[in-house]
N, C-alpha and C. Protein backbone atom coordinates (compact mmCIF):
# COMPACT_ATOMS: atom_id res chain seq x y z
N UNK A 1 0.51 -117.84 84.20
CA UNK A 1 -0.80 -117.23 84.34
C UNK A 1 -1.22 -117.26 85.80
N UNK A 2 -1.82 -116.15 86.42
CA UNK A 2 -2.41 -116.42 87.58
C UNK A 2 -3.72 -115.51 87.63
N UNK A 3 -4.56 -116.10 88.34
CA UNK A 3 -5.99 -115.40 89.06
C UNK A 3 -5.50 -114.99 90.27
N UNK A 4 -6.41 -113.84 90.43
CA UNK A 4 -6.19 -112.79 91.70
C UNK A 4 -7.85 -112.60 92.30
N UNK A 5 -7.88 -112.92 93.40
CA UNK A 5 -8.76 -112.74 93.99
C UNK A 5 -8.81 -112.28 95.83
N UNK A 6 -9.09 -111.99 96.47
CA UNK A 6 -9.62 -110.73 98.15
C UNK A 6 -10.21 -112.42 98.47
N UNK A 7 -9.55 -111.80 100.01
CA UNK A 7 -9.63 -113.16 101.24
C UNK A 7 -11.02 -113.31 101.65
N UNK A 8 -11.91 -112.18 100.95
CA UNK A 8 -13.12 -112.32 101.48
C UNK A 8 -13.83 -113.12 100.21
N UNK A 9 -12.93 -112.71 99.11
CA UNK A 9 -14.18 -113.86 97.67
C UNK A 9 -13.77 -115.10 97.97
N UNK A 10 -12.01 -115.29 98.58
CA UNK A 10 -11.83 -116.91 98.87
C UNK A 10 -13.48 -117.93 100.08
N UNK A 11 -13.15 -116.91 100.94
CA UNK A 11 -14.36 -117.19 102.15
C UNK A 11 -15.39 -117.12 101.35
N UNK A 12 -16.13 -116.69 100.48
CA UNK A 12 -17.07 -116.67 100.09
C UNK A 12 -17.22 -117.68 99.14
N UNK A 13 -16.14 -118.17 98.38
CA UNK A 13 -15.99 -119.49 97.72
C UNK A 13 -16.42 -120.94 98.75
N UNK A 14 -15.38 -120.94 99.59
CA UNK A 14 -15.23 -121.98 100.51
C UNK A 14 -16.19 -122.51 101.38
N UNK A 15 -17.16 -121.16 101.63
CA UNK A 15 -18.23 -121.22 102.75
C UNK A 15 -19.28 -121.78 101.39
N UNK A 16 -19.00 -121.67 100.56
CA UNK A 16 -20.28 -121.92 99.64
C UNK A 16 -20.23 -123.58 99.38
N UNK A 17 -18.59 -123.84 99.28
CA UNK A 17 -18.26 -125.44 99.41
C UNK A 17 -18.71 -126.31 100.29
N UNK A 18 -18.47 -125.31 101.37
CA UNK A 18 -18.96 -126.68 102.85
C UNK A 18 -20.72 -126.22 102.99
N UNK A 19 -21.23 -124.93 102.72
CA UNK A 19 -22.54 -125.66 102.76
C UNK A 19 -23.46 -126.06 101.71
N UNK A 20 -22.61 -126.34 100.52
CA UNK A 20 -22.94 -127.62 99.74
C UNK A 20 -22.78 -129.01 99.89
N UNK A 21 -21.89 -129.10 101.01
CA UNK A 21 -21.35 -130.62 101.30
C UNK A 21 -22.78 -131.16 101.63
N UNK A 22 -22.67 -132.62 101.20
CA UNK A 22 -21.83 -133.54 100.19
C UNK A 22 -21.89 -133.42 98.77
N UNK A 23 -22.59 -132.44 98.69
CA UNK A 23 -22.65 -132.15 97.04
C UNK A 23 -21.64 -131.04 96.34
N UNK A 24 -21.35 -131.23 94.94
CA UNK A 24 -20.20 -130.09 94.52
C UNK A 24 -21.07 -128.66 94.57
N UNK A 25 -20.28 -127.89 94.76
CA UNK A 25 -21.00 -126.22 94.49
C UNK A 25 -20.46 -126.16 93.16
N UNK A 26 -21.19 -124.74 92.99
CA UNK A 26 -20.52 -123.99 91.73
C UNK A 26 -20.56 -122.69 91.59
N UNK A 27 -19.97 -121.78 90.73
CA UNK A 27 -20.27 -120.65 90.75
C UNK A 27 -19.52 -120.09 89.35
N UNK A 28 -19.65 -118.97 88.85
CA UNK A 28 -19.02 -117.88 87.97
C UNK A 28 -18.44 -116.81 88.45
N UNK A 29 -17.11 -116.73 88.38
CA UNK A 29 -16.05 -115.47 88.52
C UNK A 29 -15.98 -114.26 87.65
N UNK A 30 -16.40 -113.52 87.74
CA UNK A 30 -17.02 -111.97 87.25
C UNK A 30 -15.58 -111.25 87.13
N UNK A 31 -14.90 -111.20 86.63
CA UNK A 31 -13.81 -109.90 86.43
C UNK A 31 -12.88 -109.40 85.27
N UNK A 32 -11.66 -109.42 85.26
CA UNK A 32 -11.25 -108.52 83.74
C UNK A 32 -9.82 -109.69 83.60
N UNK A 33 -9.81 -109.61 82.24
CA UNK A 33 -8.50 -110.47 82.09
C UNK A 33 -7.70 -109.79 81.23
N UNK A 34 -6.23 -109.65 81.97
CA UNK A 34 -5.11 -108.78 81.20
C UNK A 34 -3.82 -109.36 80.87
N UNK A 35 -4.15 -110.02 79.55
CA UNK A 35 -3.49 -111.36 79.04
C UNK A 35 -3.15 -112.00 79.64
N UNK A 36 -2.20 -111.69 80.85
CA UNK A 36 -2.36 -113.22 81.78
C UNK A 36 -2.04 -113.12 83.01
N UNK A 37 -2.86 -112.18 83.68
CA UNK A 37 -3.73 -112.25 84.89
C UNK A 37 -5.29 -111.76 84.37
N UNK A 38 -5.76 -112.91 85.27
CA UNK A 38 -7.32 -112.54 85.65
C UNK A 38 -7.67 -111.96 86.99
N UNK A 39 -8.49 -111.27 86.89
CA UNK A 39 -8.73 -110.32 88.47
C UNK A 39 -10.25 -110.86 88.24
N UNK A 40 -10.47 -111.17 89.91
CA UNK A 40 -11.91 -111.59 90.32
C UNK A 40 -12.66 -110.44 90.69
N UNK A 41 -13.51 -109.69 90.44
CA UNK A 41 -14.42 -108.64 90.88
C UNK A 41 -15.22 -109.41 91.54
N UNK A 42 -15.76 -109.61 90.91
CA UNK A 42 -17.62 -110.62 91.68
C UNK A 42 -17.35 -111.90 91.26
N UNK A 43 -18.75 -112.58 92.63
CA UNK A 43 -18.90 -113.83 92.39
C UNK A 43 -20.48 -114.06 91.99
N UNK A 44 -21.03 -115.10 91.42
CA UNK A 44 -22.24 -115.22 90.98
C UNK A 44 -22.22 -116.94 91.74
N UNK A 45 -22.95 -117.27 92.79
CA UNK A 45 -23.18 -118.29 93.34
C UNK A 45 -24.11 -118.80 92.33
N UNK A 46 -23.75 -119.88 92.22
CA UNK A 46 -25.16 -120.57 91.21
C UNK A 46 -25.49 -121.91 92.23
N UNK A 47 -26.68 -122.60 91.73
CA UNK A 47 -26.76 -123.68 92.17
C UNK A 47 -26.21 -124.59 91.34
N UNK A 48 -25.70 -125.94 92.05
CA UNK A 48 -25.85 -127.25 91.05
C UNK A 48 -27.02 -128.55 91.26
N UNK A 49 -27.62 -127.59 89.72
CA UNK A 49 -29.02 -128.23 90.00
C UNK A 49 -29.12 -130.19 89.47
N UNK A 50 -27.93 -130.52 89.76
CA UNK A 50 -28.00 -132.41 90.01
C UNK A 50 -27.69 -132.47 91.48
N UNK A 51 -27.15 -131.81 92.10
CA UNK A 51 -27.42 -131.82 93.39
C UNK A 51 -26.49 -133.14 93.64
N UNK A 52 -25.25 -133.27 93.39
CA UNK A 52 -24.56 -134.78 93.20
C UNK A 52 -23.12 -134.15 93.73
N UNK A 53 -22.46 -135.44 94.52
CA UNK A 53 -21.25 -135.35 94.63
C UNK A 53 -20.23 -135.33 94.04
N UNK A 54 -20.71 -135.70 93.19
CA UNK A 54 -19.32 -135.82 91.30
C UNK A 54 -19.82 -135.29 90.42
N UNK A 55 -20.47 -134.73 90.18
CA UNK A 55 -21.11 -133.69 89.10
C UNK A 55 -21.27 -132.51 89.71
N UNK A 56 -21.48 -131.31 88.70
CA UNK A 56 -22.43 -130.06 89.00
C UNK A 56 -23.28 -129.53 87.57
N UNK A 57 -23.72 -129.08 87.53
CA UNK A 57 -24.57 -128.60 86.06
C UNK A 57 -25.26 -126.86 86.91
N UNK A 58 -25.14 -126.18 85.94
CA UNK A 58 -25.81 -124.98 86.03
C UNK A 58 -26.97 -125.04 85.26
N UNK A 59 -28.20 -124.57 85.31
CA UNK A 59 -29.10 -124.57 84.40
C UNK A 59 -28.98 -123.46 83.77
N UNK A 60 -29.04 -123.30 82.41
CA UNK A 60 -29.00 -122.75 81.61
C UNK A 60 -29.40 -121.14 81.34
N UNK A 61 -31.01 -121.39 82.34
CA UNK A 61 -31.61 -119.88 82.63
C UNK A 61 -30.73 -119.40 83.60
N UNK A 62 -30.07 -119.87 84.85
CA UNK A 62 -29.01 -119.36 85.85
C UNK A 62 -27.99 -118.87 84.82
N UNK A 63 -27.29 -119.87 84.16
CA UNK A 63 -26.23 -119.76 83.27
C UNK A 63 -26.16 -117.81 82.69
N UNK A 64 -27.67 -118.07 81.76
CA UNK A 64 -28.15 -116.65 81.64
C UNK A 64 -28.15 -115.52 81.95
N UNK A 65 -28.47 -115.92 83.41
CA UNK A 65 -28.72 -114.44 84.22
C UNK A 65 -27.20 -114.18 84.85
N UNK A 66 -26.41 -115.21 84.99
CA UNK A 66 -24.88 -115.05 85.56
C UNK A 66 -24.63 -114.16 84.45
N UNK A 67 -24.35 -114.74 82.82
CA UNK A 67 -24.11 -113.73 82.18
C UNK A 67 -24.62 -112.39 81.73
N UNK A 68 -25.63 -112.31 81.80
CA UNK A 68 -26.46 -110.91 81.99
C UNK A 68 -25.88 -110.47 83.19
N UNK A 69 -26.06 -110.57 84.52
CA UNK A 69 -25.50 -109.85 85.48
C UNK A 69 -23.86 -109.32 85.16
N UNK A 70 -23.16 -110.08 84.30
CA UNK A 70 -21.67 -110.07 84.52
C UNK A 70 -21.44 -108.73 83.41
N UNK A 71 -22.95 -108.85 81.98
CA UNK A 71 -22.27 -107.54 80.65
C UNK A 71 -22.99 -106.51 81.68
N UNK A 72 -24.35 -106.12 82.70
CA UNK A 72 -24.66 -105.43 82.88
C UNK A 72 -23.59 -104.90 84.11
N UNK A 73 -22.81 -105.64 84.72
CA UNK A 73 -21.35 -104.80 85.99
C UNK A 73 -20.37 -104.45 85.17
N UNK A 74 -20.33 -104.44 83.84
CA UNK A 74 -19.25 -104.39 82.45
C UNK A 74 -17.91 -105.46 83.35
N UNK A 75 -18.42 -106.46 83.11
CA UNK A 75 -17.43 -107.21 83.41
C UNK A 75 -17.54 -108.60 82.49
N UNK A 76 -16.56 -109.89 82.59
CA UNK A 76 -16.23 -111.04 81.66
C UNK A 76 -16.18 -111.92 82.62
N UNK A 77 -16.78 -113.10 82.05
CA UNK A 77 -17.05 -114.32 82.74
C UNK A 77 -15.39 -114.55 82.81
N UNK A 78 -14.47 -114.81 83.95
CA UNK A 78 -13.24 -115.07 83.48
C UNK A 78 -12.89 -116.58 84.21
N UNK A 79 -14.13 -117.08 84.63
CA UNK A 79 -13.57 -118.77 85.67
C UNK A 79 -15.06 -118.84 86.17
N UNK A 80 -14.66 -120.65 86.25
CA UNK A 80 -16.18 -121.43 86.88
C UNK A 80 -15.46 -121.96 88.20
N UNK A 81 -16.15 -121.86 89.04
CA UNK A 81 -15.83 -122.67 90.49
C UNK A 81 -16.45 -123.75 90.53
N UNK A 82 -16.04 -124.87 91.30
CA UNK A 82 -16.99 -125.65 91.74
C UNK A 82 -15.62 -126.83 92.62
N UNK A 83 -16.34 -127.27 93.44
CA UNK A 83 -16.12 -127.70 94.49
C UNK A 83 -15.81 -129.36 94.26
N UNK A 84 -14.56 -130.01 95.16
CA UNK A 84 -14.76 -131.77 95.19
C UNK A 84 -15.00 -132.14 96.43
N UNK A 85 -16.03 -132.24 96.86
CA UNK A 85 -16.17 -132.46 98.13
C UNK A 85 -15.48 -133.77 99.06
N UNK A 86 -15.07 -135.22 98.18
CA UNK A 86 -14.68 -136.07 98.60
C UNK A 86 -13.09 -136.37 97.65
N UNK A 87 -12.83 -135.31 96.90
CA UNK A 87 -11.41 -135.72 96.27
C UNK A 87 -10.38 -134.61 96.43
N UNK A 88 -9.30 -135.05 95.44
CA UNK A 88 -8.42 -133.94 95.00
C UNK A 88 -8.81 -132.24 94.70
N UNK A 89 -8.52 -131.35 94.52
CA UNK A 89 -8.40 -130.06 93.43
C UNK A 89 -7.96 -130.22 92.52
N UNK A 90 -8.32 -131.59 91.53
CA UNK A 90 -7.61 -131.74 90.59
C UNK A 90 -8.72 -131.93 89.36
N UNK A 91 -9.24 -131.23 88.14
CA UNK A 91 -9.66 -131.60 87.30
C UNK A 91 -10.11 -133.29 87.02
N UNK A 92 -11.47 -133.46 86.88
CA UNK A 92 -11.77 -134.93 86.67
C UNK A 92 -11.83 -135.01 85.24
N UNK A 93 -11.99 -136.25 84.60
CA UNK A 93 -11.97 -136.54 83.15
C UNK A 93 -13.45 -135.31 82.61
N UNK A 94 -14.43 -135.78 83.25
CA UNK A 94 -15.84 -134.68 82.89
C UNK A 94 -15.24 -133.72 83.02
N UNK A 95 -14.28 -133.17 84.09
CA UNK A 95 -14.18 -130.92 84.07
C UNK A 95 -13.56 -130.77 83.11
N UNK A 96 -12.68 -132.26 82.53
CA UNK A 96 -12.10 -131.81 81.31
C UNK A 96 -12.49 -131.44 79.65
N UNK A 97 -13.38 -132.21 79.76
CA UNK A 97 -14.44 -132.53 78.87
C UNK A 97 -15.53 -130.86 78.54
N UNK A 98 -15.73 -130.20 79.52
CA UNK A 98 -16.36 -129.17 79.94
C UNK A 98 -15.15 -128.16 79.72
N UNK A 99 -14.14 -128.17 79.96
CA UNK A 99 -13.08 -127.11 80.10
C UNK A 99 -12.67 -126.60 78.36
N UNK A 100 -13.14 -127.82 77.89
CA UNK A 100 -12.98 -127.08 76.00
C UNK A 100 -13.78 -126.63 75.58
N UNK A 101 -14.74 -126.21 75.89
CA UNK A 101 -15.84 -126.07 75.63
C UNK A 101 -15.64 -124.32 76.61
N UNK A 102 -15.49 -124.53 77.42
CA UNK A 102 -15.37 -123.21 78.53
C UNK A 102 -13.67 -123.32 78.47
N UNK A 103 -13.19 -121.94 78.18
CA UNK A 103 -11.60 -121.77 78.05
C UNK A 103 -11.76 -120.50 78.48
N UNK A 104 -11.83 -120.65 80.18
CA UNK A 104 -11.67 -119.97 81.11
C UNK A 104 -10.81 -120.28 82.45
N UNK A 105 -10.75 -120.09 82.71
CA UNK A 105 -9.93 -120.50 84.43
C UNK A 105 -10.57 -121.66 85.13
N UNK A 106 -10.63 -122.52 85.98
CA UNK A 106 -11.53 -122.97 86.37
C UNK A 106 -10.40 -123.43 88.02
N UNK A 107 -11.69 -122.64 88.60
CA UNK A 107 -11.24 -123.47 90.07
C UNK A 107 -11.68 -124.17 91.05
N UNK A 108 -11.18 -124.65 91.69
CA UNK A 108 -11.37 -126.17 92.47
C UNK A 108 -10.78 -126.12 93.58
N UNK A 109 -12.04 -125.86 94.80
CA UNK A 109 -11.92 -126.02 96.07
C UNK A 109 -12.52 -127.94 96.36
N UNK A 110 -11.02 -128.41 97.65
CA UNK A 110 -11.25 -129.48 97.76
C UNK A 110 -11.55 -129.74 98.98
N UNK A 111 -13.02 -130.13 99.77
CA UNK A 111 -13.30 -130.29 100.77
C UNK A 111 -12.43 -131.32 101.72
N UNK A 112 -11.94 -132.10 101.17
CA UNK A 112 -11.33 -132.94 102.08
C UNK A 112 -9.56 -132.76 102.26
N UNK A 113 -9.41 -131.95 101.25
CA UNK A 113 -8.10 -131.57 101.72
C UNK A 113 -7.81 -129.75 101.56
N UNK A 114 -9.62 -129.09 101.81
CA UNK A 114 -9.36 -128.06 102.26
C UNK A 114 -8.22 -126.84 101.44
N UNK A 115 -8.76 -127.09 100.29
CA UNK A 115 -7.25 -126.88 99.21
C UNK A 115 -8.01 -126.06 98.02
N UNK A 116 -7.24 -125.36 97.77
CA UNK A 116 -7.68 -124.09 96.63
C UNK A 116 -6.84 -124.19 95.19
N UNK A 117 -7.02 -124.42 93.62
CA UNK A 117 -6.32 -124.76 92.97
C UNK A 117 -6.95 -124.23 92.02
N UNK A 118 -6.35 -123.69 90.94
CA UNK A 118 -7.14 -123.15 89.40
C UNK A 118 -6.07 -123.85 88.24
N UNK A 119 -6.64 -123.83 87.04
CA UNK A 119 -6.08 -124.68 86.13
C UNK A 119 -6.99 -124.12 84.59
N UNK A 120 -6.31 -124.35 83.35
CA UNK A 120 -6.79 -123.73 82.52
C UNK A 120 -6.24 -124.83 81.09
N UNK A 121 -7.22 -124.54 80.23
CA UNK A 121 -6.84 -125.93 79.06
C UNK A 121 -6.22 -125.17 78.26
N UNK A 122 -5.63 -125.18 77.90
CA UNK A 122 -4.94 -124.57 76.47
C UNK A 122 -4.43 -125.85 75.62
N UNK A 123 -3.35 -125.52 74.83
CA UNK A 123 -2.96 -126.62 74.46
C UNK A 123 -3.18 -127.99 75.10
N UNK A 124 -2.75 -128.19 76.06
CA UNK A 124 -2.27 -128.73 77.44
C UNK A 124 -3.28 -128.63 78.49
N UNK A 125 -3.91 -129.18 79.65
CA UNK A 125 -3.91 -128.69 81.32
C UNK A 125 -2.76 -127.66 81.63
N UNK A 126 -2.91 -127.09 82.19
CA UNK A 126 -1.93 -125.77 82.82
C UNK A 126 -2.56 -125.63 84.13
N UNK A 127 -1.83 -125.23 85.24
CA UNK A 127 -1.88 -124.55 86.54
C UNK A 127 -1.80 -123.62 86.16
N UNK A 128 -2.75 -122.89 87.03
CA UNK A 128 -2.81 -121.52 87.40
C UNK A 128 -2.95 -121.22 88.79
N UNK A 129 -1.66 -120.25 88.93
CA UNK A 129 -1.42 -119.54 90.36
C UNK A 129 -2.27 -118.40 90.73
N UNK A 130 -2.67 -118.94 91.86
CA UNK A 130 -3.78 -118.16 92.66
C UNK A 130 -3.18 -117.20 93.91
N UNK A 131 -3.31 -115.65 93.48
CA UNK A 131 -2.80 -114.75 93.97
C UNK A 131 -3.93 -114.35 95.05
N UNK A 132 -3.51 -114.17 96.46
CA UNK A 132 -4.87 -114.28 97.29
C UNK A 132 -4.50 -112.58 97.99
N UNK A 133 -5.32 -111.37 98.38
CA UNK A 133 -4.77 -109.99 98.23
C UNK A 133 -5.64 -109.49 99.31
């Protein structure tokens, strides 16, 4: 499986990471999934309203309007972003916890090692390769 996303949604990811530092960002990936690639159209910056370095939470009314914005561009929520500002790109026990619940893509920019990574629950954790265009 891989996500495909333009060097300008990466920058637009990343820049959203560092000026969240020290706190995680987050966001929703807007685009079409064709059994197994996902294509990124849009991004929906959200806040993370705990405002915490190891957490993020969307509020619910954001949550909302991400998805309203995403049926009104006729597009599918297809991945959540959010940022580790002091670790790995690696799924924590909580993204996991969250990732069954959301069985979407999920990716993970890592501030300290500057690192881009997506991953998806299925059976299993799975990597997902990130096609950059």
């Amino acid at each position: 499986m891989e996500i495909v996303l333009t060097k300008n949604q990466k920058k637009v990811l990343v820049n959203h990471a560092q000026s969240n530092f020290p706190n995680e960002s987050c966001a929703l990936l807007f685009g079409t999934d064709d059994s197994r690639t996902c294509t990124v159209k849009d991004i929906f910056l959200a806040e993370n309203m705990e405002k915490s370095p190891i957490n993020f939470t969307i509020s619910n009314e954001e949550l909302l309007k991400g998805y309203k914005e995403a049926e009104q561009k006729k597009l599918d929520v297809i991945g959540i972003f959010h940022s580790h500002p002091h670790s790995e790109a690696v799924p924590s026990l909580t993204d996991k916890e969250f990732m069954v619940g959301n069985p979407v893509v999920w990716m993970i920019f890592s501030n300290k090692r500057d690192e881009l990574k997506a991953y998806i629950l299925e059976s299993s954790l799975a990597h997902v390769s990130i096609k950059i265009i």
